[in-house]
C-alpha atoms as a PDB file:
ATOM      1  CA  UNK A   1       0.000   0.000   0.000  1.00  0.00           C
ATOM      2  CA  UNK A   2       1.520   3.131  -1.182  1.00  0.00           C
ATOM      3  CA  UNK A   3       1.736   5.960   1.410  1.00  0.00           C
ATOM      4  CA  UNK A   4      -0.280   9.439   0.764  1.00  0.00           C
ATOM      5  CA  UNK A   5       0.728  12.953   1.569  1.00  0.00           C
ATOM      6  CA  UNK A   6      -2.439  14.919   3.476  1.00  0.00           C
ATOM      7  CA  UNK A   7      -1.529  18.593   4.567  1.00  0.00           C
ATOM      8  CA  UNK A   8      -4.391  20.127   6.335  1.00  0.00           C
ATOM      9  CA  UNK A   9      -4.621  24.336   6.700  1.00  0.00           C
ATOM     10  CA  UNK A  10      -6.750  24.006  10.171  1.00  0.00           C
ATOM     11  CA  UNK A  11      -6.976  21.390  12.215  1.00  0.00           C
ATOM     12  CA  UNK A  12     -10.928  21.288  13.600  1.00  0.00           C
ATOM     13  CA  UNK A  13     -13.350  19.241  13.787  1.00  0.00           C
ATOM     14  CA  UNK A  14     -13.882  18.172  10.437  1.00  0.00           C
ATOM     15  CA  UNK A  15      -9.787  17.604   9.413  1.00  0.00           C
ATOM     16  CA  UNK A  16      -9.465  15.533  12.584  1.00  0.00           C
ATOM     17  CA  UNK A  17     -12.557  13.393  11.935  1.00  0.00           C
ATOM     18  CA  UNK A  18     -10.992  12.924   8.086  1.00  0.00           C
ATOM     19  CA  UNK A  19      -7.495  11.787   9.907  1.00  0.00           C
ATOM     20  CA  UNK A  20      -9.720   9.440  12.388  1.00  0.00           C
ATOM     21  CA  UNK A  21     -11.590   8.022   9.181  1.00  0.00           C
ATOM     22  CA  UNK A  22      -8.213   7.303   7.221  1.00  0.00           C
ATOM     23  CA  UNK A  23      -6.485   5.587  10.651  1.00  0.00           C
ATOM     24  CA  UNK A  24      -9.680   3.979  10.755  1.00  0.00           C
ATOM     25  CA  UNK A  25      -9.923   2.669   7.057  1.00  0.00           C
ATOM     26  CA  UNK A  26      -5.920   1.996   7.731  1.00  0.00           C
ATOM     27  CA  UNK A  27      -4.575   4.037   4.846  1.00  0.00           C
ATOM     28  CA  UNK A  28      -0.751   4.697   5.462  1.00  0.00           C
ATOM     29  CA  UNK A  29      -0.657   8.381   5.454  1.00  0.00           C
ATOM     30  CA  UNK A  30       1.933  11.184   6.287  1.00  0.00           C
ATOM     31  CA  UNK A  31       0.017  14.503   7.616  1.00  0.00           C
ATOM     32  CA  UNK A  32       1.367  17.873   8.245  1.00  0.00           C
ATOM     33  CA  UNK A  33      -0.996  20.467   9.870  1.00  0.00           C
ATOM     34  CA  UNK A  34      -0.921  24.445  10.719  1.00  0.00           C
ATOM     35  CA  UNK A  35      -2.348  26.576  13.922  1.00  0.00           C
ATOM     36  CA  UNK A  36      -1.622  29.528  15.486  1.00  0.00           C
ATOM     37  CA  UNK A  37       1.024  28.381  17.659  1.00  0.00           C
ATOM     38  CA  UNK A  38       4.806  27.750  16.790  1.00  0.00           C
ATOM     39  CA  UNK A  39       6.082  24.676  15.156  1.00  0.00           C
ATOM     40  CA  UNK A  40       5.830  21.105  17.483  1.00  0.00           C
ATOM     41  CA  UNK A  41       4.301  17.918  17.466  1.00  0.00           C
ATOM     42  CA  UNK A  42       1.048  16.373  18.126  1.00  0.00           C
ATOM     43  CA  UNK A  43       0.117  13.291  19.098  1.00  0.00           C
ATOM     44  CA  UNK A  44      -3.774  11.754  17.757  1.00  0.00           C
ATOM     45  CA  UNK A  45      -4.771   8.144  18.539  1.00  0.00           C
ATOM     46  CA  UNK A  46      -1.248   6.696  18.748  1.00  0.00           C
ATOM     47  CA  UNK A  47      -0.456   8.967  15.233  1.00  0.00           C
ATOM     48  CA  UNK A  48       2.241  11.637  15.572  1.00  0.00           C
ATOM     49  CA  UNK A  49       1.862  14.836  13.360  1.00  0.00           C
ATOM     50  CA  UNK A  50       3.628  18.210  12.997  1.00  0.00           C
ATOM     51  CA  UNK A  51       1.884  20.989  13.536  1.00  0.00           C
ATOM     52  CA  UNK A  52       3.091  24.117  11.181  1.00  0.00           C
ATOM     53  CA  UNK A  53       3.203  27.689  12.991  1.00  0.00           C
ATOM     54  CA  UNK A  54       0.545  29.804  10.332  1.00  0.00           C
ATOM     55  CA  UNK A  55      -0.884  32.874  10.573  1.00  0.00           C
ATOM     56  CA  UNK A  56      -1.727  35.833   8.207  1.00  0.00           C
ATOM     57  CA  UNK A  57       1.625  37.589   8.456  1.00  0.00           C
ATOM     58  CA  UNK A  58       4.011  34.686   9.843  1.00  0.00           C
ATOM     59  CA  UNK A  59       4.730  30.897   9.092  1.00  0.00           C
ATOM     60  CA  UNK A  60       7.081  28.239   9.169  1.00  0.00           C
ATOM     61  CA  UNK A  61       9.116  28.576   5.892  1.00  0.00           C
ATOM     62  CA  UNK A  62       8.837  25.082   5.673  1.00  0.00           C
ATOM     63  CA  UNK A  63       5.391  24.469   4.380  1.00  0.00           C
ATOM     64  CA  UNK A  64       6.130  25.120   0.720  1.00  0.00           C
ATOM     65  CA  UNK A  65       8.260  21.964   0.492  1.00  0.00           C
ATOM     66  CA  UNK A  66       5.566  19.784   2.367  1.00  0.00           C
ATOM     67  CA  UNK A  67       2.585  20.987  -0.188  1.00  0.00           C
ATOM     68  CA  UNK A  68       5.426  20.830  -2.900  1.00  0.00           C
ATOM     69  CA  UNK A  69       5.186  16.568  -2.282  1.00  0.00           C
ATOM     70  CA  UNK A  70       1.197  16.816  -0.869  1.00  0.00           C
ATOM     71  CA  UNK A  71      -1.396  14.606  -2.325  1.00  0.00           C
ATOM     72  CA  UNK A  72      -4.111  15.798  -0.844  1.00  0.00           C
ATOM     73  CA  UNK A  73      -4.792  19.456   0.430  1.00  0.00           C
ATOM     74  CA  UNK A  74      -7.575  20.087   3.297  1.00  0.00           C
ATOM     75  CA  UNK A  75      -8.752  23.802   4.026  1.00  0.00           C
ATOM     76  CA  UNK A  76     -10.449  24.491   6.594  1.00  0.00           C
ATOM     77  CA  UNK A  77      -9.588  27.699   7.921  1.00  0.00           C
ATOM     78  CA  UNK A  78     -12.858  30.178   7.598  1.00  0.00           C
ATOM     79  CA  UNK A  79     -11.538  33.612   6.219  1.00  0.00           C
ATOM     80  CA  UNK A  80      -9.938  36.347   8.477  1.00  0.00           C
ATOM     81  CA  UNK A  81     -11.744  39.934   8.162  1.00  0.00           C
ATOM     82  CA  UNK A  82     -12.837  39.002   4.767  1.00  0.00           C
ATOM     83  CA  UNK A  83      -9.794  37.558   3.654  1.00  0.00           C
ATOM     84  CA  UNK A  84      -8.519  34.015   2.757  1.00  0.00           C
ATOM     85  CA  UNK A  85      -5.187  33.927   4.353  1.00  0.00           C
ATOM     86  CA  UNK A  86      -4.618  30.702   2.583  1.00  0.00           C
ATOM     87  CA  UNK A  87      -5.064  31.172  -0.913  1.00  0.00           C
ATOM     88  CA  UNK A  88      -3.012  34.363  -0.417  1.00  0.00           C
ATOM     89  CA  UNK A  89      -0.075  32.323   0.831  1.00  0.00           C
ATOM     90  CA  UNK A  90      -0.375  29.431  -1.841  1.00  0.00           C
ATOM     91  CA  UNK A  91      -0.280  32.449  -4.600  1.00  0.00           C
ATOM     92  CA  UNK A  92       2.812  33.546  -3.397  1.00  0.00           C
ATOM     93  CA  UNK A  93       4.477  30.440  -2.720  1.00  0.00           C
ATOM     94  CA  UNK A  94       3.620  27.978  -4.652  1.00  0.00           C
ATOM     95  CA  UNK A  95       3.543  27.589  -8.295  1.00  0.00           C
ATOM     96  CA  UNK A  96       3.395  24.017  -9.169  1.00  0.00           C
ATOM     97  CA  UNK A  97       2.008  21.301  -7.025  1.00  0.00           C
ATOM     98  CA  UNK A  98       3.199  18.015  -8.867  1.00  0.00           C
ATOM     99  CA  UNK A  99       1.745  15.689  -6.686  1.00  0.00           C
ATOM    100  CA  UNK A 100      -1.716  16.766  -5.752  1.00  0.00           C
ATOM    101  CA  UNK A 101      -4.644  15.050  -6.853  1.00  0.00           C
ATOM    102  CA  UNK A 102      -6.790  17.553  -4.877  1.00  0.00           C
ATOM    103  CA  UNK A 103      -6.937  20.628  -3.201  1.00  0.00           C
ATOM    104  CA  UNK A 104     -10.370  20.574  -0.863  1.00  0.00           C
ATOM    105  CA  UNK A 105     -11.434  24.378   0.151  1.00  0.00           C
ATOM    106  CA  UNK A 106     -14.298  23.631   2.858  1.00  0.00           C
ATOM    107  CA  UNK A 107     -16.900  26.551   2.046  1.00  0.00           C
ATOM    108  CA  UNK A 108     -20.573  27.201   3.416  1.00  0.00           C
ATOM    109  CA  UNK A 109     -24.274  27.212   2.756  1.00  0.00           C
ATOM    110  CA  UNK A 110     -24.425  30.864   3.577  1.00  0.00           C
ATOM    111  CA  UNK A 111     -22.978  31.690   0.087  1.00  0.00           C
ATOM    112  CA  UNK A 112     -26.258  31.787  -0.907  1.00  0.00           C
ATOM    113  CA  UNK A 113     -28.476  34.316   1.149  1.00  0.00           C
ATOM    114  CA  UNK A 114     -31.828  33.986   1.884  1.00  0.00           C
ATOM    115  CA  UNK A 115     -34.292  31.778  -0.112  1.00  0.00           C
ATOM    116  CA  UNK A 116     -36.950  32.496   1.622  1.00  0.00           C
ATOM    117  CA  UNK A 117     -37.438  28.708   2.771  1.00  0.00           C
ATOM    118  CA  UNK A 118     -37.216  27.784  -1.037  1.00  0.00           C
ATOM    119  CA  UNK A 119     -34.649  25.173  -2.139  1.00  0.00           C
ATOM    120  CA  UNK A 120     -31.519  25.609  -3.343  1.00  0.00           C
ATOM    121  CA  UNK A 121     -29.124  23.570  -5.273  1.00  0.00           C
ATOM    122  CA  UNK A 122     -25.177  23.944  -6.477  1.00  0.00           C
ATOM    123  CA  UNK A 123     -27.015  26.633  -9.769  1.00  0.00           C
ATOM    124  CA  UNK A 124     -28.614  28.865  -7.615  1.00  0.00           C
ATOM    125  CA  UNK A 125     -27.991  32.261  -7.080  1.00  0.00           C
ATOM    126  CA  UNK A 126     -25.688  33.078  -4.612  1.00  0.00           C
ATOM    127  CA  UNK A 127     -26.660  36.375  -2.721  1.00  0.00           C
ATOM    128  CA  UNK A 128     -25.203  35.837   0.614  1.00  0.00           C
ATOM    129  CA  UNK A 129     -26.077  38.772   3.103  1.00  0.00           C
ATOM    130  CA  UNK A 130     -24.291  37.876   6.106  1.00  0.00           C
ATOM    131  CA  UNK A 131     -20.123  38.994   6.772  1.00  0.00           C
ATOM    132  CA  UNK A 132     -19.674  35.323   6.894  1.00  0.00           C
ATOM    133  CA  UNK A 133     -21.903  34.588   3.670  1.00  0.00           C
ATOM    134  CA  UNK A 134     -20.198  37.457   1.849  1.00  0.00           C
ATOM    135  CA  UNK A 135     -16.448  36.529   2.813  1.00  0.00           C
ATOM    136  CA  UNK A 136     -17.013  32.329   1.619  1.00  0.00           C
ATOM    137  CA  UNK A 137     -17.960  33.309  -1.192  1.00  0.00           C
ATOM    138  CA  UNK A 138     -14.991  36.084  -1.959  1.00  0.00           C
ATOM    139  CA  UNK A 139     -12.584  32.864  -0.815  1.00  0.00           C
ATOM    140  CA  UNK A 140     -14.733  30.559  -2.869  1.00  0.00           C
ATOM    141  CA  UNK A 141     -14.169  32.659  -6.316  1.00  0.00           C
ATOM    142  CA  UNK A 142      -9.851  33.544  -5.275  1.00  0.00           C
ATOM    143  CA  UNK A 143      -9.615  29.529  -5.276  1.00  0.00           C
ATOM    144  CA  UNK A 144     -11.449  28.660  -8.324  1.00  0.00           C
ATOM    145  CA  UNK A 145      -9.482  31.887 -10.289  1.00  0.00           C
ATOM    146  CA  UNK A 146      -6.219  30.296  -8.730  1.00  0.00           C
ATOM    147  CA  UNK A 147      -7.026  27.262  -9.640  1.00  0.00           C
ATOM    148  CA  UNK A 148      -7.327  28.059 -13.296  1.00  0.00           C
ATOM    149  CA  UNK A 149      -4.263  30.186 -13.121  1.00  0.00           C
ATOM    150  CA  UNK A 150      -1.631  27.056 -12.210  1.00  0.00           C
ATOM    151  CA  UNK A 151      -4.133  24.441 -12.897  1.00  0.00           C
ATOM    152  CA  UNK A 152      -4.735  23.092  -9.582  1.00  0.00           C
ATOM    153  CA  UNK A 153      -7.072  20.374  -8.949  1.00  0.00           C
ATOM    154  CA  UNK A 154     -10.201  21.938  -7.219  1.00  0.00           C
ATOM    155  CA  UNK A 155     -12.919  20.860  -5.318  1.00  0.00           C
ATOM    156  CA  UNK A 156     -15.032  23.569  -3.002  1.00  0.00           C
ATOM    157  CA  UNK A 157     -17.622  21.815  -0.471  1.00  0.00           C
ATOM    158  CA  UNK A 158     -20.363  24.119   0.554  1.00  0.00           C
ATOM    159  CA  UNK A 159     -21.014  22.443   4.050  1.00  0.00           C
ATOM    160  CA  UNK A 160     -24.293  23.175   5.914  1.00  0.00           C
ATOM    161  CA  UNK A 161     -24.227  23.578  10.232  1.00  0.00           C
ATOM    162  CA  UNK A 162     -22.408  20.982  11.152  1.00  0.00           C
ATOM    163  CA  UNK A 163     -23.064  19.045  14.723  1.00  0.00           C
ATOM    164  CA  UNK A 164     -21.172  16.247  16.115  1.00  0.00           C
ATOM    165  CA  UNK A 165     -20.906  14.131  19.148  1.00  0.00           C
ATOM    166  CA  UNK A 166     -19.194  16.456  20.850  1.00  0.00           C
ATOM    167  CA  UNK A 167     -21.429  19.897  19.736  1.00  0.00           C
ATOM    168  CA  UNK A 168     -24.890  19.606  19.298  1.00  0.00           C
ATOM    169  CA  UNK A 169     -28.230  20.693  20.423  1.00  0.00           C
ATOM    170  CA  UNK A 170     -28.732  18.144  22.729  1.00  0.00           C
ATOM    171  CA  UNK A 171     -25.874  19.265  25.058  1.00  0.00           C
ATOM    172  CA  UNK A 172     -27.275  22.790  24.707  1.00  0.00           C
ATOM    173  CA  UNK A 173     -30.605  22.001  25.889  1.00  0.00           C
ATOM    174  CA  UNK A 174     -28.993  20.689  29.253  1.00  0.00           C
ATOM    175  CA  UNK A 175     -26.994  23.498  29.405  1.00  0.00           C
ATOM    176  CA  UNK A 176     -29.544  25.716  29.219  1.00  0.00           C
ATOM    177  CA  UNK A 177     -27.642  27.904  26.221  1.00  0.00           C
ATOM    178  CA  UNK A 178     -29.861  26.821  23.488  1.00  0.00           C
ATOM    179  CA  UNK A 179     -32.114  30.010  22.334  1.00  0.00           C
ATOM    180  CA  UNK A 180     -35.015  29.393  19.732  1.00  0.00           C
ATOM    181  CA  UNK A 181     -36.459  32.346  17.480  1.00  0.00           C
ATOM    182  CA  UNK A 182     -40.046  32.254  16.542  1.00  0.00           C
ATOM    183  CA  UNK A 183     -39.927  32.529  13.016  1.00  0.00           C
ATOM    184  CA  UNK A 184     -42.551  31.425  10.598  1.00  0.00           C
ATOM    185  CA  UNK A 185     -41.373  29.480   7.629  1.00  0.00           C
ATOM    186  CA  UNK A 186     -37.175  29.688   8.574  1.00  0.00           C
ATOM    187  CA  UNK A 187     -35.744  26.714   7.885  1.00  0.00           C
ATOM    188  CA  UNK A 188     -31.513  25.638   7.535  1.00  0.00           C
ATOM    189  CA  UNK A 189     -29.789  22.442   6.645  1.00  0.00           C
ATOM    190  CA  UNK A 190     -26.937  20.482   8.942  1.00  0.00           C
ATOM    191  CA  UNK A 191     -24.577  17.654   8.537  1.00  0.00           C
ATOM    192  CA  UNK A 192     -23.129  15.194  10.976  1.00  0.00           C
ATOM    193  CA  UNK A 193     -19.384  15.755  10.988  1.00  0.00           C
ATOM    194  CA  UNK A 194     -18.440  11.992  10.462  1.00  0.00           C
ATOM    195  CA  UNK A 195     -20.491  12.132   7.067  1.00  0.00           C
ATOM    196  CA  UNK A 196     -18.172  15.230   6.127  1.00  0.00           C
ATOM    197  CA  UNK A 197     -15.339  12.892   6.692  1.00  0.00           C
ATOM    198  CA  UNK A 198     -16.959  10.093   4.929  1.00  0.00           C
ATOM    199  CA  UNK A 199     -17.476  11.793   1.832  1.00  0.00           C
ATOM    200  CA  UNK A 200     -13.589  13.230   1.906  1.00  0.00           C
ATOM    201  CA  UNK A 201     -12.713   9.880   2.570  1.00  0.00           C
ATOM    202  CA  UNK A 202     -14.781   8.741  -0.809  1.00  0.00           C
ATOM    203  CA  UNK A 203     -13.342  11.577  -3.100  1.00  0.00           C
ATOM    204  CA  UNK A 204      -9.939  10.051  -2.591  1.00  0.00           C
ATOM    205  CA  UNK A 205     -10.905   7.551  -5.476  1.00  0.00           C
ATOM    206  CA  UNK A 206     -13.286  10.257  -6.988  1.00  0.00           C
ATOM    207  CA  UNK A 207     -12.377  13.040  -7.661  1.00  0.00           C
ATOM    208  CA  UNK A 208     -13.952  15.845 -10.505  1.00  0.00           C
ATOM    209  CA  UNK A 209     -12.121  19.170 -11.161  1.00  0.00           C
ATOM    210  CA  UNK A 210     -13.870  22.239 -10.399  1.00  0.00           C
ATOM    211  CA  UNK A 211     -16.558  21.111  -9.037  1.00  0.00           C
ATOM    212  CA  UNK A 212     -19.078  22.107  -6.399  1.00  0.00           C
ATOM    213  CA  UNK A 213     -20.766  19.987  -3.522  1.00  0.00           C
ATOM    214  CA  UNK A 214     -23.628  20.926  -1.118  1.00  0.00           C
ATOM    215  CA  UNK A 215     -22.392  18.690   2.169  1.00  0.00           C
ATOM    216  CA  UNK A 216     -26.154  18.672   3.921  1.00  0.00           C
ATOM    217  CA  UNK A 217     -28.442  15.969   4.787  1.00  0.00           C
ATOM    218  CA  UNK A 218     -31.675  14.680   3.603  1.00  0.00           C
ATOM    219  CA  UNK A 219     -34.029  16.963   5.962  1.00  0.00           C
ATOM    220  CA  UNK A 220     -34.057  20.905   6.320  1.00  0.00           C
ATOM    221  CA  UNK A 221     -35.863  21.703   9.202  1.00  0.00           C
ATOM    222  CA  UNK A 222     -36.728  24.521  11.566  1.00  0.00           C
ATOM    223  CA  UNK A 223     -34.675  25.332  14.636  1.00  0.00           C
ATOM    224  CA  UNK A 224     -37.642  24.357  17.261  1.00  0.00           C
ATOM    225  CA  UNK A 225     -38.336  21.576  15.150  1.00  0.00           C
ATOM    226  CA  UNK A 226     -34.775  19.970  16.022  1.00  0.00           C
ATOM    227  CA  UNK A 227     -35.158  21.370  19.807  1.00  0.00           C
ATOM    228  CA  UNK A 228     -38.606  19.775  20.179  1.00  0.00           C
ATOM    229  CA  UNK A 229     -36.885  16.750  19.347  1.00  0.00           C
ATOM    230  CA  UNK A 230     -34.017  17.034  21.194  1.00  0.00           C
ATOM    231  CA  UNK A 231     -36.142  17.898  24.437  1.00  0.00           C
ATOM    232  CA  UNK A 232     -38.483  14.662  23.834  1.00  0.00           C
ATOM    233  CA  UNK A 233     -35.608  12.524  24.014  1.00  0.00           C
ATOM    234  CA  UNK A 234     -34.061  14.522  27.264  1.00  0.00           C
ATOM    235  CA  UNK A 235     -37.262  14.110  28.376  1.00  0.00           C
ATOM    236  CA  UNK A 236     -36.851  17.862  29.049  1.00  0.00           C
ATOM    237  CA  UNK A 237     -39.148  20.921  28.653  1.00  0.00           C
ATOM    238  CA  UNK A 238     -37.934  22.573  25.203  1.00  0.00           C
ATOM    239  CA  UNK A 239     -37.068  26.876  25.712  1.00  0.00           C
ATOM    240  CA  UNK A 240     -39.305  29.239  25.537  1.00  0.00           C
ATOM    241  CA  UNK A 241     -38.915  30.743  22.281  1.00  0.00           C
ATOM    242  CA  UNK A 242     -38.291  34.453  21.725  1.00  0.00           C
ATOM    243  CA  UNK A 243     -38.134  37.340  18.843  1.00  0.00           C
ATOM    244  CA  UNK A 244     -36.094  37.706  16.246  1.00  0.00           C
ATOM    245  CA  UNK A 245     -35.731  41.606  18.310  1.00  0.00           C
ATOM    246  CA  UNK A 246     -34.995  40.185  21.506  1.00  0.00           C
ATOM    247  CA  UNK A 247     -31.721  38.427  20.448  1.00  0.00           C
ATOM    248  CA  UNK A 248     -28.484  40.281  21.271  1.00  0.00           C
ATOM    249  CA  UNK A 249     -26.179  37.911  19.649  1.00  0.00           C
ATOM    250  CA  UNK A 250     -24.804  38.751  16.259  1.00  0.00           C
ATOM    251  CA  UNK A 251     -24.539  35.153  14.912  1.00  0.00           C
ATOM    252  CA  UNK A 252     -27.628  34.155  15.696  1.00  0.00           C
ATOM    253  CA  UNK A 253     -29.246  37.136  14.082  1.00  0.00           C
ATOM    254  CA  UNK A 254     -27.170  36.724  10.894  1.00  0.00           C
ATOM    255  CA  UNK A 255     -28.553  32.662  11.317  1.00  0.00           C
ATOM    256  CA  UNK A 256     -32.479  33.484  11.521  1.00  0.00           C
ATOM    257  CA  UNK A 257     -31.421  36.270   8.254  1.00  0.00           C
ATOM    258  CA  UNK A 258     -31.665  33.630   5.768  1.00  0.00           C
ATOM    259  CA  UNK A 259     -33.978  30.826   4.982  1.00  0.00           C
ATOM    260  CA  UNK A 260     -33.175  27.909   2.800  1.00  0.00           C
ATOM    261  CA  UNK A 261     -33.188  24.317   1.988  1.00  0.00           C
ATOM    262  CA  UNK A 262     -30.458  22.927   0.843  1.00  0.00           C
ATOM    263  CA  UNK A 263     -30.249  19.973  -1.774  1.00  0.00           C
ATOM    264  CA  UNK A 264     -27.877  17.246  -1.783  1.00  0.00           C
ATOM    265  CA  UNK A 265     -28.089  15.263  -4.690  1.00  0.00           C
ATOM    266  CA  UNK A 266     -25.153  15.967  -6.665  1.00  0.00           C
ATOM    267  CA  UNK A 267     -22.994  15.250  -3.479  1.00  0.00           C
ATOM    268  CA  UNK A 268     -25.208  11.871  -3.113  1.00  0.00           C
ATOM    269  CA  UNK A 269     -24.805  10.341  -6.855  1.00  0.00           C
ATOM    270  CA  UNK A 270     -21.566  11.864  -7.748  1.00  0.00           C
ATOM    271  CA  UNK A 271     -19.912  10.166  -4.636  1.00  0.00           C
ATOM    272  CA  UNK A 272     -22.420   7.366  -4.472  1.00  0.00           C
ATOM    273  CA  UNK A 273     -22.817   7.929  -0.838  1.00  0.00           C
ATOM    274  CA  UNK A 274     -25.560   6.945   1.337  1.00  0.00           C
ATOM    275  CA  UNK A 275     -25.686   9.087   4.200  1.00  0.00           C
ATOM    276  CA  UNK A 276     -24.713   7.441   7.763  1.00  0.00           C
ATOM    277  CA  UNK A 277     -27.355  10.172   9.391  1.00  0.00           C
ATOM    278  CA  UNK A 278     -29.846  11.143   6.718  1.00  0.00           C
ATOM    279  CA  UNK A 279     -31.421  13.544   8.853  1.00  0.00           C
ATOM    280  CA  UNK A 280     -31.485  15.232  12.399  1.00  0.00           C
ATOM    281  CA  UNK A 281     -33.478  12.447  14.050  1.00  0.00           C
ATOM    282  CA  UNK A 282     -30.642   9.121  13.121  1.00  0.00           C
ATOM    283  CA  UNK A 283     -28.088  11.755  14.185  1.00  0.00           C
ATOM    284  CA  UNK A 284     -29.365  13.245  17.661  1.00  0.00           C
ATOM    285  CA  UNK A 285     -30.839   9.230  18.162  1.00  0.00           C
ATOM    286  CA  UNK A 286     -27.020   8.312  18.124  1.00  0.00           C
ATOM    287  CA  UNK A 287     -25.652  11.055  20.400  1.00  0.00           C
ATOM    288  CA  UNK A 288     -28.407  10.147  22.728  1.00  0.00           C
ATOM    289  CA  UNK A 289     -28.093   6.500  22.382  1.00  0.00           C
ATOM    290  CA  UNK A 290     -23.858   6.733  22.941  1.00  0.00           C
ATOM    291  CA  UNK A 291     -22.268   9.648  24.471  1.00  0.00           C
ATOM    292  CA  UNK A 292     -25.062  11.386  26.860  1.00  0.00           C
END
């Protein structure tokens, strides 16, 4: 079994669940990730790593060389006051990537605005409203234009609110730090973090330039829809709900802005990938079921 080259810009949730899935699926792998911090090592499940130092204005000189012989590129830092910090740095330097076979740029759903609870698929119109909407979609046009310039091998994944094991509403309905809006007709998309990895994991064998992927599950759904769920299985009261005027928070005002549902079909048949949680219920039935 040959050994691949993974380079991840970020290390979060979803590049450490991709690393898990690989160790998992026993590929033989070498990995090379960036933070904030200064060059050292790592240590996950037995697997050692280097961590890059990588900010806007500073980095370890010697990340050119390790994306020089990468085979697979993972990005997964959000941009920083607008800006990509990443494409920025592979435009200055790094001209030719021999090796790659892809170069994954980990986008969101907000690219495209508000719907207004219609659907919305990888051809609609993207009229994002929010600063976070506004600056994935700046990032996702620098990587396709600098993909085109050197000929990179591109692939952006427009991933919708992604919950895990380890975030997710359940835990913030025992907290107490969940807060649902009473908005008629709002609905938003979400993903389960190991069906992120999953599908990375299947676009190792296939792989289409240029191309575009909604990362969602079957079943948009409301925000108290998901709570009222959540509560019935916490055998909980679900919040009081409040107005959209009442919220102080920023993010979640920017959150109730837009309305959409999100379609997944190219992601399904192009990767011939059956989801592991289709929608909200297999997923918070699981967290419930093994980690609560």
């Amino acid at each position: 079994m040959s050994k691949i080259n993974v380079f991840c810009f970020g290390f979060g949730q979803v590049a450490e669940c991709f690393i898990n899935k690989l160790i998992q699926e026993k590929k033989v792998f070498d990995l090379s990730i960036t933070s904030r911090q200064e060059t050292h090592k790592i240590e996950l499940n037995n697997f050692k790593i280097t961590s890059y130092h990588f900010t806007n204005d500073k980095y370890d000189s010697s990340i050119t060389k390790k994306l020089e012989n990468a085979n697979y590129i993972l990005i997964s830092i959000p941009p920083i006051d607008g800006e990509d910090i990443v494409v920025k740095y592979v435009d200055k330097n790094l001209k030719q990537i021999k090796n790659c076979k892809w170069i994954t740029y980990l986008s969101a759903t907000s690219v495209y605005g508000d719907h207004k609870g219609g659907w919305v698929d990888e051809k609609s119109i993207t009229k994002p409203s929010s600063i976070n909407g506004l600056s994935r979609l700046k990032a996702e046009n620098s990587w396709i234009k600098l993909s085109n310039k050197y000929q990179y091998p591109l692939q952006i994944f427009r991933l919708a609110g992604i919950y895990s094991n380890e975030y997710n509403i359940l835990k913030r309905l025992l907290t107490g730090k969940l807060q649902i809006v009473n908005k008629k007709n709002h609905f938003f998309s979400r993903i389960h973090v190991e069906d992120i990895a999953n599908i990375l994991f299947k676009s190792l064998y296939n792989f289409k330039n240029n191309e575009i992927y909604n990362i969602c599950d079957d079943k948009p759904a409301s925000q108290s829809e998901i709570a009222s769920y959540g509560a019935k299985l916490l055998k909980i009261d679900q919040p009081n709900s409040v107005s959209l005027e009442e919220v102080e928070s920023e993010m979640l005002q920017s959150f109730y802005k837009d309305s959409k549902k999100v379609n997944n079909k190219k992601m399904k048949a192009f990767f011939k990938y059956n989801l592991k949680f289709p929608t909200y219920v297999e997923g918070l039935n699981y967290i419930f079921n093994n980690n609560l």
